[in-house]
Protein backbone atom coordinates (compact mmCIF):
# COMPACT_ATOMS: atom_id res chain seq x y z
CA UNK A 1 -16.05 -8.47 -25.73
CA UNK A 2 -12.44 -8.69 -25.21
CA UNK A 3 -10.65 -6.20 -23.68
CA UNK A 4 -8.03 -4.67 -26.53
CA UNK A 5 -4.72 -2.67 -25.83
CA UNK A 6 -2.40 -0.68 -28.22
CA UNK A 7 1.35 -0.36 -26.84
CA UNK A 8 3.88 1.68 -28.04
CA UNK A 9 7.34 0.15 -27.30
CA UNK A 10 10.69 -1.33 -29.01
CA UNK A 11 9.36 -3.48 -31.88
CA UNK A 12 11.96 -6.13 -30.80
CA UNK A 13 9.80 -6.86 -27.87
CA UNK A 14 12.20 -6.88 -25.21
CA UNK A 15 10.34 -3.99 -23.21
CA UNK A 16 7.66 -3.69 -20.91
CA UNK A 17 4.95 -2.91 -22.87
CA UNK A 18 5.54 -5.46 -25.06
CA UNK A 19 5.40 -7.61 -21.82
CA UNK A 20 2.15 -6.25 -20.93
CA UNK A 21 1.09 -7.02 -24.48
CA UNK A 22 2.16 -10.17 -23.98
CA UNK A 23 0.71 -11.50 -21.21
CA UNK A 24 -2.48 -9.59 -21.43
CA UNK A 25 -2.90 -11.49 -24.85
CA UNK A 26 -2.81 -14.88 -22.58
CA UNK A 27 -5.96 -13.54 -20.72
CA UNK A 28 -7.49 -13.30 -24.12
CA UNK A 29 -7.20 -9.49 -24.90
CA UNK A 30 -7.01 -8.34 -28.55
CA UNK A 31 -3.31 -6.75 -28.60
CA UNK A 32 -1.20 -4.99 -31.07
CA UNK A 33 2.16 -2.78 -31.01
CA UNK A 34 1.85 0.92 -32.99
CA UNK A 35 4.80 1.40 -34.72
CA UNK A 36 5.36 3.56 -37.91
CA UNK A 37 4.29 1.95 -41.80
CA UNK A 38 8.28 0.39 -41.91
CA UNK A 39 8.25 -1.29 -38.72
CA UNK A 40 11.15 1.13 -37.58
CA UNK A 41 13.12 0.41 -34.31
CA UNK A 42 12.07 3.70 -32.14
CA UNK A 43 15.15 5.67 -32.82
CA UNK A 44 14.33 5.75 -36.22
CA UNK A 45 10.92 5.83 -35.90
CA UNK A 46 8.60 7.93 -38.12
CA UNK A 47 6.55 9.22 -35.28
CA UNK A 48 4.82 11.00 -38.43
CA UNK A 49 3.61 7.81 -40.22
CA UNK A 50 2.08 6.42 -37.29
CA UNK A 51 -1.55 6.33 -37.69
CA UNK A 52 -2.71 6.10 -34.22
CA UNK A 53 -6.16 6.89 -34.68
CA UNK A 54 -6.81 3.67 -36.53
CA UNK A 55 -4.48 1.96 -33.87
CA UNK A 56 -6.68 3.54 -31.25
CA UNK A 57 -10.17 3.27 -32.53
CA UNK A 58 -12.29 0.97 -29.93
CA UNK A 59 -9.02 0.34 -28.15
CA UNK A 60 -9.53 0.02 -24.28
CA UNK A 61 -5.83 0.72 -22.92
CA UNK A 62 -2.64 2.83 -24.51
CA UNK A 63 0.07 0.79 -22.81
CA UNK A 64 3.50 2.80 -22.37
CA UNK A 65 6.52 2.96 -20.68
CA UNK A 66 8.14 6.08 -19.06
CA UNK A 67 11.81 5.01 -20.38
CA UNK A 68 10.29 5.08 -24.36
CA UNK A 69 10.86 8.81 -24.04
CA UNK A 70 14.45 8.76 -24.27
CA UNK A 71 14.63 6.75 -27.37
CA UNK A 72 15.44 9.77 -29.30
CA UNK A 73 13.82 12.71 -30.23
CA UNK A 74 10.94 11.11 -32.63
CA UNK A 75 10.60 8.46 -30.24
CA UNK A 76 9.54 10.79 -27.75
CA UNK A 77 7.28 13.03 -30.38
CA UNK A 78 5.44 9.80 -30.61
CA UNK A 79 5.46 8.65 -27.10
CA UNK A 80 3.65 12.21 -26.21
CA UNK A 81 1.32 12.35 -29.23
CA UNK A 82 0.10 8.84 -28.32
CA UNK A 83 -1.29 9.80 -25.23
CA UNK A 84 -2.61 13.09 -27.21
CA UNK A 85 -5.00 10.97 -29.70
CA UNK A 86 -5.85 8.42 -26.83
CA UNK A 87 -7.59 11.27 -24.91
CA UNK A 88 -9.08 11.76 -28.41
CA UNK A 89 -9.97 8.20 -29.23
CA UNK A 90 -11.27 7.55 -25.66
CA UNK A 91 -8.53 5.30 -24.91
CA UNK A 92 -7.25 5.45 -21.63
CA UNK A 93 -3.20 5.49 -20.71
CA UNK A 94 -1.18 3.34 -18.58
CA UNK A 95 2.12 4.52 -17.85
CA UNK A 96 5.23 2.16 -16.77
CA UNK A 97 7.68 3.96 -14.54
CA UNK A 98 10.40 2.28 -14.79
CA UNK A 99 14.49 2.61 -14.95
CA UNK A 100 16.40 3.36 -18.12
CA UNK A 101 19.17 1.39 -19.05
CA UNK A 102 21.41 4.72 -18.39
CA UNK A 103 20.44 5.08 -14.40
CA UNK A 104 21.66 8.71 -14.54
CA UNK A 105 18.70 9.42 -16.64
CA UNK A 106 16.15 8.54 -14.23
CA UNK A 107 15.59 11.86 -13.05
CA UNK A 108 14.66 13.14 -17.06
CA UNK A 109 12.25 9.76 -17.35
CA UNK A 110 10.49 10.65 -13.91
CA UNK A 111 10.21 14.65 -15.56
CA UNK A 112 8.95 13.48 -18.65
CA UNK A 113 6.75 11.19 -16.72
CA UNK A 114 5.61 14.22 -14.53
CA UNK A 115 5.10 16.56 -17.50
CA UNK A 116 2.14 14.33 -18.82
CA UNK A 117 0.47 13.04 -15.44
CA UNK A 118 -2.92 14.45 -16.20
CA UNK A 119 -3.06 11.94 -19.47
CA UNK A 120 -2.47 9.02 -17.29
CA UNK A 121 -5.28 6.87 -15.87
CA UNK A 122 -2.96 4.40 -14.51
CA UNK A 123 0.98 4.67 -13.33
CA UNK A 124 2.47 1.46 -12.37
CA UNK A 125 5.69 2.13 -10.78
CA UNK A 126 8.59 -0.67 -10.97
CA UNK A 127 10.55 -2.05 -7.90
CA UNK A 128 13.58 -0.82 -9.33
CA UNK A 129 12.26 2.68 -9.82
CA UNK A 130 9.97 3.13 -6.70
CA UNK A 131 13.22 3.00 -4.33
CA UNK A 132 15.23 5.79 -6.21
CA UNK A 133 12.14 8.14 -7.43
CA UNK A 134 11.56 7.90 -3.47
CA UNK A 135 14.85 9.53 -3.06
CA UNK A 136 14.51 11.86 -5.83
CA UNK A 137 11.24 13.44 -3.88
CA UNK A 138 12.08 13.37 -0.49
CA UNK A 139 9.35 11.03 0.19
CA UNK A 140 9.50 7.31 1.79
CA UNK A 141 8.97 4.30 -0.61
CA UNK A 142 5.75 3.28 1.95
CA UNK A 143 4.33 6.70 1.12
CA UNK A 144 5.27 7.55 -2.38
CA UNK A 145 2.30 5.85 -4.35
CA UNK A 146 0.14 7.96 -2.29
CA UNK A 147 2.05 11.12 -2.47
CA UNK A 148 2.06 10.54 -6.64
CA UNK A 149 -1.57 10.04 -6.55
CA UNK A 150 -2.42 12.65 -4.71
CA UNK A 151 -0.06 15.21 -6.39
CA UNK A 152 -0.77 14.00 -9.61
CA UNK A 153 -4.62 12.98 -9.39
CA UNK A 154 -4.09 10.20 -11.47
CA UNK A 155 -7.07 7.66 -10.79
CA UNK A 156 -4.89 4.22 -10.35
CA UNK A 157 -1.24 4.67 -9.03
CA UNK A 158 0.33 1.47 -8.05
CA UNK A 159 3.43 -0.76 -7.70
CA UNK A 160 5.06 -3.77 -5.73
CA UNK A 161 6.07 -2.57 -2.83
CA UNK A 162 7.30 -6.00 -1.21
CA UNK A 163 7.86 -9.34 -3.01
CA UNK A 164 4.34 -10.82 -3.67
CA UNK A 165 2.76 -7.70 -2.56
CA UNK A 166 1.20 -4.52 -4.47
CA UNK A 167 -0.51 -1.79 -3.43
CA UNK A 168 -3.33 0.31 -5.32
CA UNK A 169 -3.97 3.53 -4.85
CA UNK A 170 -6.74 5.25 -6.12
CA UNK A 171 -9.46 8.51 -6.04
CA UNK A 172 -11.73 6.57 -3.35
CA UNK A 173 -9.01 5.31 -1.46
CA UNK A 174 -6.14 2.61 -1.14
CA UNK A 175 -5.59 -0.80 -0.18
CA UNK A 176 -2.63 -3.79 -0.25
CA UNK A 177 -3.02 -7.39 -1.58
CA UNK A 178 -1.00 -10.27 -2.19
CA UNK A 179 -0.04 -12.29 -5.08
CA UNK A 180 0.84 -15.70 -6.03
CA UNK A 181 4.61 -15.82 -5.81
CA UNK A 182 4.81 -16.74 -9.80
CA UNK A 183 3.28 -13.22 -10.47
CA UNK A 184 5.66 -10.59 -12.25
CA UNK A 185 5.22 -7.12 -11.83
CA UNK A 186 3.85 -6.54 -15.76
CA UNK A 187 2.19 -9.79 -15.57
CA UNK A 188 0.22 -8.29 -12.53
CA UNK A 189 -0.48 -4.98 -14.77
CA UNK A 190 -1.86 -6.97 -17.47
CA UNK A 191 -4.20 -8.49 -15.34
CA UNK A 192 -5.48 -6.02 -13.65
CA UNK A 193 -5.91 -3.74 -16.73
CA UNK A 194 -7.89 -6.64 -18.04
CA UNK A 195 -10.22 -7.10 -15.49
CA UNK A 196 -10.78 -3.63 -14.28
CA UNK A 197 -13.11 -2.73 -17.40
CA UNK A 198 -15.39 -5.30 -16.79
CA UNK A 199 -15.26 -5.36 -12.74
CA UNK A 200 -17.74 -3.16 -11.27
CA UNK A 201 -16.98 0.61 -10.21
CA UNK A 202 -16.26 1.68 -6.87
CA UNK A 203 -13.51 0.79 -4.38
CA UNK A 204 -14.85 -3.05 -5.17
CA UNK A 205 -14.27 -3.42 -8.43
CA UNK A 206 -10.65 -2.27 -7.93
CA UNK A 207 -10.12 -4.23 -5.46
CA UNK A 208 -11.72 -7.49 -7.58
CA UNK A 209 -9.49 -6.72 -10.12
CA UNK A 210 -6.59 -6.26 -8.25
CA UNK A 211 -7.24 -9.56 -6.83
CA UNK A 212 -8.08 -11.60 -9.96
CA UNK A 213 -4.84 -10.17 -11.27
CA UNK A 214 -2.50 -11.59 -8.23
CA UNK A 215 -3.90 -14.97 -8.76
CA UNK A 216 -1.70 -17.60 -11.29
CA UNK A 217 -3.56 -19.28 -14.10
């Protein structure tokens, strides 16, 4: 059975869910973008008319980004009630931390972000953003996946934390692996969130899937 994902992004898809979509749908998952019944762009998005539980029925992975949330005011109704009815549905959220177009807003993305951490299974955290969330906690770049994961109990926190090179951390542990230098950062998410359903439990499955995800087609 294919693995199937629901994200909730700009309906241009210019984002990075719609990235995640994307290249997941190469690996031969069953994708589709929520949006309201007129196809709105999300700052005029009926966050009302959005049926999500038929969007979220069956679905495997609620792909989102942390930067959605300042879209406006529905945008952001939506973006939280998502992650609301995938708790419901049985869904399970991945959450893309990464940096507005407005840098001065990262600190409100990274409290939104914050403000729904339980609802998150995974947090991927962007190059761009891991370096200046670092400095907005106090903490070290090396030691800010951990610190998130630990603070936050979310079961998967990870990010690239050197060119060709992510890091995974997780409830039984943490580890580093490479990638094939033709790997993006979302098209390393995708992969991963595609294999880890179907790649055994335990420290070894996440680490298969982290694997299978760094290596090019």
């Amino acid at each position: 059975m294919a693995v199937r994902l629901v994200g909730f992004g700009s309906p241009e898809g210019d984002d990075t869910p719609s990235q995640v979509l994307s290249k997941a749908a190469k690996r031969g998952a069953s994708v589709r973008l929520a949006t309201d019944s007129h196809d709105s762009e999300l700052d005029h998005i009926d966050q009302g008319a959005i049926d999500w539980r038929e969007y979220l029925e069956g679905t495997h992975w609620l792909v989102i980004s942390a930067s959605t949330s300042l879209a406006g005011d529905s945008a952001r109704s939506a973006w939280g009630a998502s992650m609301t009815f995938a708790e419901l549905e049985g869904s399970k959220t991945v959450m893309i931390v990464d940096s507005p177009e407005d840098s001065e807003r990262l600190t409100e993305v990274w409290g939104n972000t914050i403000e729904r951490i339980r609802q998150i299974h995974v947090l991927f955290v962007t190059r761009g953003a891991l370096s200046e969330i670092s400095q907005l906690e106090g903490v070290t770049e090396q030691d800010l996946l951990q610190e998130i994961r630990q603070r936050g109990l979310v079961p998967h926190v990870c990010g690239f934390v050197e060119p060709n090179m992510v890091q995974v951390e997780h409830s039984l542990g943490s580890f580093k692996i490479s990638t094939d230098a033709s790997i993006s950062e979302m098209s390393w998410l995708a992969g991963f969130i595609c294999e880890l359903p179907y790649s055994g439990v335990g420290p070894e499955g996440i680490n298969s899937a982290a694997e299978a995800a760094g290596i090019a087609d």
